[in-house]
Protein backbone atom coordinates (compact mmCIF):
# COMPACT_ATOMS: atom_id res chain seq x y z
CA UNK A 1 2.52 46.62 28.73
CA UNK A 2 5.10 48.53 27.01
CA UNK A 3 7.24 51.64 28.61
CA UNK A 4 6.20 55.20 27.47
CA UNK A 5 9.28 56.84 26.07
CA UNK A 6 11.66 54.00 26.09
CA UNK A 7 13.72 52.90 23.02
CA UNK A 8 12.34 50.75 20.45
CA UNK A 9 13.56 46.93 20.88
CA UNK A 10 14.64 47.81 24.65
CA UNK A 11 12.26 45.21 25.97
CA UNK A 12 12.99 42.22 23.31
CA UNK A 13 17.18 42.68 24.10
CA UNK A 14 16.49 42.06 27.92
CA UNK A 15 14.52 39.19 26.75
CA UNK A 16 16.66 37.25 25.22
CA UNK A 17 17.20 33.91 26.40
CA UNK A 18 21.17 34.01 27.04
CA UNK A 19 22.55 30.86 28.62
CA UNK A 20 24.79 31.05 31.66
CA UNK A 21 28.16 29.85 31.54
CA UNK A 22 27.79 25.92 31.70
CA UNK A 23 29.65 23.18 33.71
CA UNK A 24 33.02 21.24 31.55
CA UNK A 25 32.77 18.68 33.87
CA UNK A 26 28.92 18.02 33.69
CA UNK A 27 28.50 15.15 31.16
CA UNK A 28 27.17 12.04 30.66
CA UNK A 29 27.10 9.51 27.72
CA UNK A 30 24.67 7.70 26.54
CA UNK A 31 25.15 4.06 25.06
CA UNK A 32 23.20 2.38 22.59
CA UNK A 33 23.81 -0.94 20.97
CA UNK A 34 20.49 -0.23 19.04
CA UNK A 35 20.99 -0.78 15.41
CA UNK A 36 19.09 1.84 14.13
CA UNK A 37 19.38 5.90 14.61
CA UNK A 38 17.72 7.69 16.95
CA UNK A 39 17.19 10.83 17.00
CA UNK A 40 15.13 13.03 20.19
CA UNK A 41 13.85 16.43 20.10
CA UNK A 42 13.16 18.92 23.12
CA UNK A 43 11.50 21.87 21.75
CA UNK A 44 11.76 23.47 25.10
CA UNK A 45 15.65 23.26 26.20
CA UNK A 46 18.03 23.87 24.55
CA UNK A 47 20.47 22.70 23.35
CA UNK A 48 17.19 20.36 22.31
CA UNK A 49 18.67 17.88 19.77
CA UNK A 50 20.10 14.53 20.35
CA UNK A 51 21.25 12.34 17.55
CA UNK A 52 22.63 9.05 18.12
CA UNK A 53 24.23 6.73 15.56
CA UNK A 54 23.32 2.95 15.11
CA UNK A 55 24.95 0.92 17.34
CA UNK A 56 25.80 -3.06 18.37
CA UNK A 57 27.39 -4.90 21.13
CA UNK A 58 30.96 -5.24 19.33
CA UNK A 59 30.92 -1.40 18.40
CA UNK A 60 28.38 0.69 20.54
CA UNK A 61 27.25 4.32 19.48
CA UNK A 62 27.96 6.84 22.07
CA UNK A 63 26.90 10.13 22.72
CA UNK A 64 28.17 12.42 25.26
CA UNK A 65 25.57 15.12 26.50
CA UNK A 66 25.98 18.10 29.05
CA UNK A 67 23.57 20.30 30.68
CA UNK A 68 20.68 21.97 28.93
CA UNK A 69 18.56 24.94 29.78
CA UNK A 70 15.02 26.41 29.61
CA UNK A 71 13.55 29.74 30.65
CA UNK A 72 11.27 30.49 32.72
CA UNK A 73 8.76 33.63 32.38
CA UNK A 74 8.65 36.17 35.92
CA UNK A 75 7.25 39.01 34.34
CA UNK A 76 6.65 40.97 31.52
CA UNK A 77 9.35 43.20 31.80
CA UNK A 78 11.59 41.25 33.56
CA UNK A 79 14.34 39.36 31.62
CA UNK A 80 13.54 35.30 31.47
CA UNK A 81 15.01 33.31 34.24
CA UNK A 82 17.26 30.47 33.08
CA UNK A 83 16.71 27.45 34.70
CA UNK A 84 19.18 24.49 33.80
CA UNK A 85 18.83 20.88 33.45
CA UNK A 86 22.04 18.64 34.57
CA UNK A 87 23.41 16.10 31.97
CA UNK A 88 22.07 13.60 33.93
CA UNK A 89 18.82 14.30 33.58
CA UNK A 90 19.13 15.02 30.21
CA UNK A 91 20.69 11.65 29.32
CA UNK A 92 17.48 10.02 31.47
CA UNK A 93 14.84 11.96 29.41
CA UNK A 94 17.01 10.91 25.94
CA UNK A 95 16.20 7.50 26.94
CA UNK A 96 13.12 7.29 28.42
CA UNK A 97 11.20 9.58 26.51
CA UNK A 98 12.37 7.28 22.90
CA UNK A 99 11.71 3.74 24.97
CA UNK A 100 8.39 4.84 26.22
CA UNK A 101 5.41 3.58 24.04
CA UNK A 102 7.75 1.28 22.21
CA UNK A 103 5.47 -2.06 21.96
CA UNK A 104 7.03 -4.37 24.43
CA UNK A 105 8.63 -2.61 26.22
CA UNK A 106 9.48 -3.14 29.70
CA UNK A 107 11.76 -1.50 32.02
CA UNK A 108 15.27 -3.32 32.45
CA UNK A 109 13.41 -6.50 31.31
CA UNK A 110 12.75 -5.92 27.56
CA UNK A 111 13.70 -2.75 25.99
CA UNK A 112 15.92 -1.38 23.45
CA UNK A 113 19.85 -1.31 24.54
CA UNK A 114 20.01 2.11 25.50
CA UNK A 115 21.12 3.11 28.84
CA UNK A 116 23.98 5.93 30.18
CA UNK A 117 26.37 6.57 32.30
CA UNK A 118 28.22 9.40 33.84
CA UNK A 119 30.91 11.14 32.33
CA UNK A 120 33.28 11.45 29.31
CA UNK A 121 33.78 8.06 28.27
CA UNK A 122 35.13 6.38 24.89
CA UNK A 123 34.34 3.16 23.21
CA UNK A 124 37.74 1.45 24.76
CA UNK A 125 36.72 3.02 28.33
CA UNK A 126 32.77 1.70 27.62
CA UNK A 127 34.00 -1.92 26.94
CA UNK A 128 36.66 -1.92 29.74
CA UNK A 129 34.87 -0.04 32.33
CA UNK A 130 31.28 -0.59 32.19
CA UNK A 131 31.50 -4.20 30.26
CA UNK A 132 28.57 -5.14 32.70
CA UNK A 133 26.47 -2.40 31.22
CA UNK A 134 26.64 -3.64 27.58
CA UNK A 135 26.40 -7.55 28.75
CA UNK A 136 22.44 -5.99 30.45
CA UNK A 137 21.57 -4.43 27.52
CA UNK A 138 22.47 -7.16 25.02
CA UNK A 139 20.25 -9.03 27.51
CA UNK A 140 17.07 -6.75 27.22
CA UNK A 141 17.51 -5.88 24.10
CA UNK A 142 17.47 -9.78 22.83
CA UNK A 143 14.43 -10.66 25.08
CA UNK A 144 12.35 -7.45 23.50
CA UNK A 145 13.17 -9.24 19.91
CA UNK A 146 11.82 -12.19 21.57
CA UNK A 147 8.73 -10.64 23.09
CA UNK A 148 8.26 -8.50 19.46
CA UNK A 149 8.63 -11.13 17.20
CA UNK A 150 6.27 -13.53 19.72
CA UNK A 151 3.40 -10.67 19.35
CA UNK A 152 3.44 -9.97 15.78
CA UNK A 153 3.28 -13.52 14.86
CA UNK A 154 0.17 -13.50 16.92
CA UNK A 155 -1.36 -10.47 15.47
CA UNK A 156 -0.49 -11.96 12.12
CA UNK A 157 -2.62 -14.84 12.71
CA UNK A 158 -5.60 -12.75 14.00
CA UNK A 159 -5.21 -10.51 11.22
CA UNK A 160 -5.40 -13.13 8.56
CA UNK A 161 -1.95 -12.02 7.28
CA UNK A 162 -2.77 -8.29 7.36
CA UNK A 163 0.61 -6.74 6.69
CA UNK A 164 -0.73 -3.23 8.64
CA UNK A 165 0.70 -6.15 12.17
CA UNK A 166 4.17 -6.12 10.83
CA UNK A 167 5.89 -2.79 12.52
CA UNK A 168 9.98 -2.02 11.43
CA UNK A 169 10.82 -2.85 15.09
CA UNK A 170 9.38 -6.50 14.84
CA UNK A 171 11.34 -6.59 10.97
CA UNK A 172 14.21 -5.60 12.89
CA UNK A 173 13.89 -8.32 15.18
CA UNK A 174 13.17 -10.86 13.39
CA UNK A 175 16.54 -10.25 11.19
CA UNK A 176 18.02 -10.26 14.26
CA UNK A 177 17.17 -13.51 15.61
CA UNK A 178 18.16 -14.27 11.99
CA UNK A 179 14.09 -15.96 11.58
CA UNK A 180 13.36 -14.90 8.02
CA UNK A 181 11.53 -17.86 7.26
CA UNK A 182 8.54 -16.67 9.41
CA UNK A 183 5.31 -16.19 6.91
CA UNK A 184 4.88 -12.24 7.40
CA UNK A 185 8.90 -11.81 7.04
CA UNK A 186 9.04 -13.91 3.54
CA UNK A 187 5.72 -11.69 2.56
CA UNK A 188 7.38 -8.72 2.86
CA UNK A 189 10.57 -10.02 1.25
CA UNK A 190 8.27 -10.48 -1.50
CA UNK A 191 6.66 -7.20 -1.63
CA UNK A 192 10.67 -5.86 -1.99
CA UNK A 193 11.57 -7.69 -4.80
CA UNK A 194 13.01 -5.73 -8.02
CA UNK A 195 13.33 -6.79 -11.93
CA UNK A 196 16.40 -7.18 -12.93
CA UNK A 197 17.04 -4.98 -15.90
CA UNK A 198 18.56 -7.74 -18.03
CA UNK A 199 16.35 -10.69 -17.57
CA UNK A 200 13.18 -8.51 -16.48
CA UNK A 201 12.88 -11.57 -13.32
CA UNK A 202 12.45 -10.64 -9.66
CA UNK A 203 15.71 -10.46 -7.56
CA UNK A 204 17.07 -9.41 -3.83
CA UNK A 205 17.99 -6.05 -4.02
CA UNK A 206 20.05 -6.33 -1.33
CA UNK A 207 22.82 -8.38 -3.55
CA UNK A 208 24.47 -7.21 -6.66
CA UNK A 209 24.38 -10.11 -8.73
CA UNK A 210 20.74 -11.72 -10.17
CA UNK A 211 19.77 -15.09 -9.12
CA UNK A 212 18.45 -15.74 -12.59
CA UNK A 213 20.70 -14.28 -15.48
CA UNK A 214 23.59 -13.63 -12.73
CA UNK A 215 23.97 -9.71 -14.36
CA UNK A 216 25.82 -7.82 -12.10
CA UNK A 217 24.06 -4.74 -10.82
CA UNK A 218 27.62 -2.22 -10.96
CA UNK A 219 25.47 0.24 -9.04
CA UNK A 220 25.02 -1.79 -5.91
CA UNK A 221 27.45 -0.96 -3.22
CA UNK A 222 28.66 -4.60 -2.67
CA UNK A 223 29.61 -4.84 -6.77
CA UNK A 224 32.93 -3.56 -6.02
CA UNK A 225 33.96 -6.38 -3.83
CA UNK A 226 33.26 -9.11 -6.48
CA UNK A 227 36.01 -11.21 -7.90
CA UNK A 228 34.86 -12.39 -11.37
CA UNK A 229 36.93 -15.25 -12.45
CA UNK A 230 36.34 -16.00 -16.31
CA UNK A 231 36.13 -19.40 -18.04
CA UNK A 232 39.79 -21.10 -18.70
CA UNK A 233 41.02 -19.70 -15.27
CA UNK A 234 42.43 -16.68 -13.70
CA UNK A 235 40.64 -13.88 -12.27
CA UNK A 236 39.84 -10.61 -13.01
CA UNK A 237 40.54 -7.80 -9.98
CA UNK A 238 37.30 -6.61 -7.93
CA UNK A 239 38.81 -2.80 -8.64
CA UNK A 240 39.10 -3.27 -12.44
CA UNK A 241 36.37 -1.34 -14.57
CA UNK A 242 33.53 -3.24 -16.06
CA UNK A 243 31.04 -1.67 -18.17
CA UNK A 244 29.52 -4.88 -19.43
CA UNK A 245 28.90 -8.40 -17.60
CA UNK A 246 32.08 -10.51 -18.40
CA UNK A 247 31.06 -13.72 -20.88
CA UNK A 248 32.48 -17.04 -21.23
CA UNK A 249 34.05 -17.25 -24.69
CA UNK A 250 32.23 -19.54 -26.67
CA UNK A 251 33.61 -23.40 -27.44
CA UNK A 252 34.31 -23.93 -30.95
CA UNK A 253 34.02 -27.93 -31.89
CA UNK A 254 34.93 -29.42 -35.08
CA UNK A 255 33.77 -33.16 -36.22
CA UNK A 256 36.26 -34.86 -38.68
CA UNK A 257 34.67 -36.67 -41.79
């Protein structure tokens, strides 16, 4: 219900959802030796997104959170009530809410490495202070490869080799374990070959150089870390430009008679 002879826009300025003054020392950081990035939306707090980088156990991604807020409605007229949400929390619902439904996943027995702790912390303060932490989750997080790798191989051979089975978590896993010579991994290595543009063959994109005509790919990321050395010795620098793939010179023989 709107007020009779009041200004137009009064009611939607008291409305507003204004956030309180918030807490410096309420934080909390979240660790995750997950090698992927995450990323969780909360459409109804705010602030409401959390973005964390990939991570591993020699170099894990952090993310320090603090408190959120939502609003609650009392009345029409009224201005919203603020309620907020300690970083703690927050940090527990960042977690929970992206390991839940996960296939194989079991809590503090087979999960993802996520997990968080109070506080402002660095890497160097992760690894010296909370050493135990990352030493659980390298655990878990190596026994859910186990348990995902273990259940798509099964589904694989119900399935009849129905590539729909293989999920990017159980991919992940098996590169992981470093088991790429399981049937449903070397299928989809397969499916992501690419012809080389010089020989027209399949190769790995993941490497510059083909494994049939050996052209290098100067595209490729990893090109400018190759050290060509030519025929007759020598070498020619990994920063020095190449526009075409360097030759052997050809061998010139001569027969006397």
């Amino acid at each position: 219900m709107s007020l009779i002879g009041g200004f137009p826009g009064l009611r939607e300025i008291r409305r507003r959802t204004i956030r309180a003054p918030v807490n410096p020392m309420d934080k909390a950081t979240i660790i995750s030796i997950y090698p992927r990035e995450i990323t969780e939306t909360k459409v109804t707090i705010e602030p409401g997104v959390f973005n964390i980088k990939p991570g591993s156990y020699e170099n894990p991604a952090l993310l320090v959170v603090g408190p959120s807020s939502w609003w609650r409605e009392i009345d029409e007229e009224q201005p919203l009530l603020e309620i907020p949400v300690g970083s703690i929390q927050i940090a527990d619902s960042v977690v929970k809410d992206f390991c839940n439904g996960l296939l194989a996943y079991v809590v503090d027995i087979s999960s993802p490495g996520l997990a968080y702790v109070a506080g402002e912390h660095s890497v160097q303060g992760i690894r010296k202070n909370f050493l135990h932490v990352l030493d659980k989750l390298n655990t878990i997080q190596r026994q859910w490869y186990i348990e995902l790798v273990n259940l798509t191989s099964s589904l694989w051979a119900m399935s009849n080799g129905n590539p729909r089975v293989v999920s990017g978590d159980a991919r992940l896993a098996a590169s992981e374990l470093a088991m790429q010579n399981l049937d449903w991994m070397e299928n989809f290595e397969a499916m992501e070959m690419a012809r080389c543009l010089a020989c027209g063959q399949l190769r790995n994109p993941k490497f510059p150089v083909c494994m049939h005509c050996h052209n290098v790919d100067m595209n490729h990321p990893g090109a400018k870390n190759l050290t060509f050395i030519p025929q007759g010795g020598g070498s020619v620098p990994h920063n020095m430009p190449i526009s075409t793939p360097i030759t052997p010179p050809s061998t010139v023989t001569s027969a006397k008679g």
